[in-house]
Protein backbone atom coordinates (compact mmCIF):
# COMPACT_ATOMS: atom_id res chain seq x y z
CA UNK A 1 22.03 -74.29 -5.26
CA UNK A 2 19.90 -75.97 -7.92
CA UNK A 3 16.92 -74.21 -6.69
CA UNK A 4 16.79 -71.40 -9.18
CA UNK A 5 15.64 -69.17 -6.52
CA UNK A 6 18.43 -69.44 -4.34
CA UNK A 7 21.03 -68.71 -6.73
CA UNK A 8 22.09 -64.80 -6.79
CA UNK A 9 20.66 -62.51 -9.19
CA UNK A 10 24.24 -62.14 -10.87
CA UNK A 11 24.72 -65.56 -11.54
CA UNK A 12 21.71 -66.52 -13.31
CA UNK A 13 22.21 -67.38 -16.66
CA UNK A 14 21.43 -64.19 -18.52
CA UNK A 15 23.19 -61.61 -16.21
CA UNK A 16 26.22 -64.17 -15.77
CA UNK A 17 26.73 -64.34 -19.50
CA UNK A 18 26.07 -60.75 -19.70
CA UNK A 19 29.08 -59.71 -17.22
CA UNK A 20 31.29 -62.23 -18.29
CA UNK A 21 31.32 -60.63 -22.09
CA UNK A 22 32.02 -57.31 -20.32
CA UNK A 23 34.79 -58.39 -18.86
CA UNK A 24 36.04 -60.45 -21.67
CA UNK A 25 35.78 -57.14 -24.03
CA UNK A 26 37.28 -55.03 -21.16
CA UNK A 27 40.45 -57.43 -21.23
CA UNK A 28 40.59 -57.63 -25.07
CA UNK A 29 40.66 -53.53 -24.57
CA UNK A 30 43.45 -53.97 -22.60
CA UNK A 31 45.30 -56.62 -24.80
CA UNK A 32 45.16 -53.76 -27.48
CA UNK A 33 46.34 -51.25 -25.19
CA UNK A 34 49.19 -53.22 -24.70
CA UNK A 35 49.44 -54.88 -28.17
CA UNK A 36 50.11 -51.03 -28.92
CA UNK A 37 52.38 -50.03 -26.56
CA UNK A 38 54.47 -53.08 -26.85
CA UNK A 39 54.95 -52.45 -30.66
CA UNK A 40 55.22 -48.71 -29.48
CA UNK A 41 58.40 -49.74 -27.20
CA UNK A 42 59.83 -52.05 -29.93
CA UNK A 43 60.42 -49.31 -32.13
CA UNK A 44 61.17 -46.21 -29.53
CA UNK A 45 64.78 -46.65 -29.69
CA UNK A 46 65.18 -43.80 -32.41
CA UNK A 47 63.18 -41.58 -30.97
CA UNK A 48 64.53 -39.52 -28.35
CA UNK A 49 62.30 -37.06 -28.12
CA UNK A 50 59.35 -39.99 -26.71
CA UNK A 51 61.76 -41.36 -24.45
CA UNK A 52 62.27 -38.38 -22.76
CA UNK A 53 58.52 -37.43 -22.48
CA UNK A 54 57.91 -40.88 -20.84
CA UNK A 55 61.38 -40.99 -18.73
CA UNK A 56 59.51 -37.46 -17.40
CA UNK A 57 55.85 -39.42 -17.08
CA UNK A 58 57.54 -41.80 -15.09
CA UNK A 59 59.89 -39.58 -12.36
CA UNK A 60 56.40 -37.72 -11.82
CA UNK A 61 53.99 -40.99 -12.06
CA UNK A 62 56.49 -42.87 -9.45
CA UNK A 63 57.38 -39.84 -6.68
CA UNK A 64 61.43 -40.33 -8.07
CA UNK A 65 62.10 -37.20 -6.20
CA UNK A 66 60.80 -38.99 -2.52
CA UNK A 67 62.99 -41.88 -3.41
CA UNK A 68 66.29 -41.75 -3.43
CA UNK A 69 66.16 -46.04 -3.81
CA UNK A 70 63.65 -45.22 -6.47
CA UNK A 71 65.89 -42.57 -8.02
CA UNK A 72 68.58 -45.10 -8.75
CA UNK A 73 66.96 -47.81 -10.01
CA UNK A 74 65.29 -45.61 -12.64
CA UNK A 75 68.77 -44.32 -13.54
CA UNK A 76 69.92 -48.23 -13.70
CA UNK A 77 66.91 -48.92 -15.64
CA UNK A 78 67.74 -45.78 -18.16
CA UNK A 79 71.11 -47.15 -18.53
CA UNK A 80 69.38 -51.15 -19.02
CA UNK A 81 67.28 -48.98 -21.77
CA UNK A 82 69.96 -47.43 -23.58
CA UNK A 83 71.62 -50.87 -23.75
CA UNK A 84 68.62 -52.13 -25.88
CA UNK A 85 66.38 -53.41 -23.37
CA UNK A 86 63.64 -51.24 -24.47
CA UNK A 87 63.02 -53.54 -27.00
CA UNK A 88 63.11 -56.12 -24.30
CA UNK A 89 60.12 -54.44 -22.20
CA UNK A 90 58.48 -54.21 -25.56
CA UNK A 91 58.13 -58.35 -25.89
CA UNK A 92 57.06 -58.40 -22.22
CA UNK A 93 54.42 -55.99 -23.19
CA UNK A 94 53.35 -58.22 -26.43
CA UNK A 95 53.88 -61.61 -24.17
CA UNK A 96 50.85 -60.12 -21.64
CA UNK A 97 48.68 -58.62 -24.47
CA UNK A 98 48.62 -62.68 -25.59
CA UNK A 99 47.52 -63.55 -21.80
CA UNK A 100 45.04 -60.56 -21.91
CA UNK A 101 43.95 -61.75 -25.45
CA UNK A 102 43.64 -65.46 -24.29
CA UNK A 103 42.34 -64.72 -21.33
CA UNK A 104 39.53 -62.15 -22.64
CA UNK A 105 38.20 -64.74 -25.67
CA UNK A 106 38.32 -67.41 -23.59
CA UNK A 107 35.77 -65.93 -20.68
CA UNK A 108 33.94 -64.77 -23.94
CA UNK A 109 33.32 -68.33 -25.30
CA UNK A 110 33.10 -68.88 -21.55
CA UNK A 111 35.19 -71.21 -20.90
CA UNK A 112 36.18 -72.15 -17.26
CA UNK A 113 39.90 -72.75 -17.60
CA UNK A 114 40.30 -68.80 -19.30
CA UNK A 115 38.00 -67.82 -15.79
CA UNK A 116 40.55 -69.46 -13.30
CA UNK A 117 43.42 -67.75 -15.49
CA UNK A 118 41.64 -64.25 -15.08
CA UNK A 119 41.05 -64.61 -11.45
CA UNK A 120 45.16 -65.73 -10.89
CA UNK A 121 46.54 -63.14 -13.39
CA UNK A 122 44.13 -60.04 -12.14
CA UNK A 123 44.60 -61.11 -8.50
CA UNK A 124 48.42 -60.60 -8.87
CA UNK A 125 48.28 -57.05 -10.23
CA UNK A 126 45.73 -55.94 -6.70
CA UNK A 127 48.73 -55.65 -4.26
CA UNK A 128 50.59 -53.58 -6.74
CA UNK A 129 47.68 -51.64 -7.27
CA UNK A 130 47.00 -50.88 -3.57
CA UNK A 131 50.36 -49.82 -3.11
CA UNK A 132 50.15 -47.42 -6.35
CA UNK A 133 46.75 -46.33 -4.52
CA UNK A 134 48.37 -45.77 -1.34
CA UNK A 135 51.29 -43.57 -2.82
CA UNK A 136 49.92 -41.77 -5.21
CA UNK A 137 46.08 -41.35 -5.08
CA UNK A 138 43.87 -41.38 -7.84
CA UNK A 139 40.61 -41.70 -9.51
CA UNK A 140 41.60 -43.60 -12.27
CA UNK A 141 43.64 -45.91 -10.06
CA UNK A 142 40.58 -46.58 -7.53
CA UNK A 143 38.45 -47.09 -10.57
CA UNK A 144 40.78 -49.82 -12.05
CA UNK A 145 41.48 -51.76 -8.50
CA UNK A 146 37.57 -51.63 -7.82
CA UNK A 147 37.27 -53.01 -10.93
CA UNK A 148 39.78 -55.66 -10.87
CA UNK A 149 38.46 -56.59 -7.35
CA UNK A 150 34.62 -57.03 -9.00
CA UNK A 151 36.07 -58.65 -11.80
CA UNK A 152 37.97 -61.15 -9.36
CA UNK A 153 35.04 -61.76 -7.01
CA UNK A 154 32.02 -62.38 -9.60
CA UNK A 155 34.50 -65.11 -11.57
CA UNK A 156 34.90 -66.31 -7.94
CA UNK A 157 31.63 -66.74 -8.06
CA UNK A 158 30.73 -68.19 -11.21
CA UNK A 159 33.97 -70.52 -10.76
CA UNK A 160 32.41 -71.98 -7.51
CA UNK A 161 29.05 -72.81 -9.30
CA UNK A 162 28.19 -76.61 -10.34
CA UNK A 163 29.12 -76.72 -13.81
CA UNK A 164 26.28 -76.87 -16.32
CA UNK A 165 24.84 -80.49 -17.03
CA UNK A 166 25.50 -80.77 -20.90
CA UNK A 167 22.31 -81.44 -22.55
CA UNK A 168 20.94 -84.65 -23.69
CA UNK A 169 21.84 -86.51 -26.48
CA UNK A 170 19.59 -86.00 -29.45
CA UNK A 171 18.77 -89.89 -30.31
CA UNK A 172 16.89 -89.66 -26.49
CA UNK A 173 15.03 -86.32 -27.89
CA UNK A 174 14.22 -88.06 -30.58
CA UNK A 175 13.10 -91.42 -29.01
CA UNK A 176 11.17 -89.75 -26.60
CA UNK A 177 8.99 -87.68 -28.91
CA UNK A 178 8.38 -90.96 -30.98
């Protein structure tokens, strides 16, 4: 694979870089999504009027009325809520906008240990998002698992590439223009 030729178009050095920024800007997007809805959650607890507009998202988002398993465990999880764990889901939301944060500037300064922690943490989400697919069908949800599965097979990819020589020390430079 050292023969530039043989190496695929996407993993030259120029497109590689290219669709590695991408993603790393399309994960710090999502790091602010969540950065904003965790701090959202955090301080929901006095208003009632949002909770109820997202307790309705979420019977019609998650086909409550199919489930009667589903039904109860929403009912549980309203009860959970009105305990105080909202605030609760809120940290959980702040905890992953860090990963999605770390994760996103480190594949921007392209670094391979942020790569291998994008392909585990996006690869975990794809079953769930299959089975969101598969029960409640989409465009938006086949756009994001086609993207997570691109974004999961091209850092495959670069991942499974030799790692780039670093370059030679300057005092040889030097000594061999002398």
């Amino acid at each position: 694979m050292s023969d530039p030729a043989a190496v695929p178009k996407i993993l030259q050095r120029p497109y590689r870089v290219r669709y590695l920024k991408l993603i790393a800007v399309f994960k710090i997007l999502k790091g602010l999504f969540l950065l904003s809805l965790g701090i959202s959650l955090i301080f929901l607890n006095s208003r009632t009027r949002w909770t109820d507009a997202i307790s309705g998202w979420a019977d019609d988002e998650l086909l409550v009325v199919h489930s009667k398993t589903l039904h109860y465990l929403l009912n549980q999880l309203q009860h959970a809520l009105i305990a105080g764990h909202l605030r609760a889901t809120g940290l959980l939301a702040l905890f992953y906008s860090a990963v999605l944060f770390t994760e996103g500037i480190g594949v921007y300064l392209q670094k391979r240990w942020a790569e291998l922690l994008m392909i585990f943490a996006t690869a975990a989400l794809i079953p769930f998002e299959i089975l969101h697919l598969s029960v409640k069908p989409s465009l938006g949800a086949a756009v994001v698992l086609a993207v997570n599965c691109f974004i999961v097979w091209f850092l495959y990819l670069v991942l499974r590439r030799k790692p780039n020589h670093p370059p030679a020390p300057v005092e040889r430079e030097v000594a061999e223009i002398s």
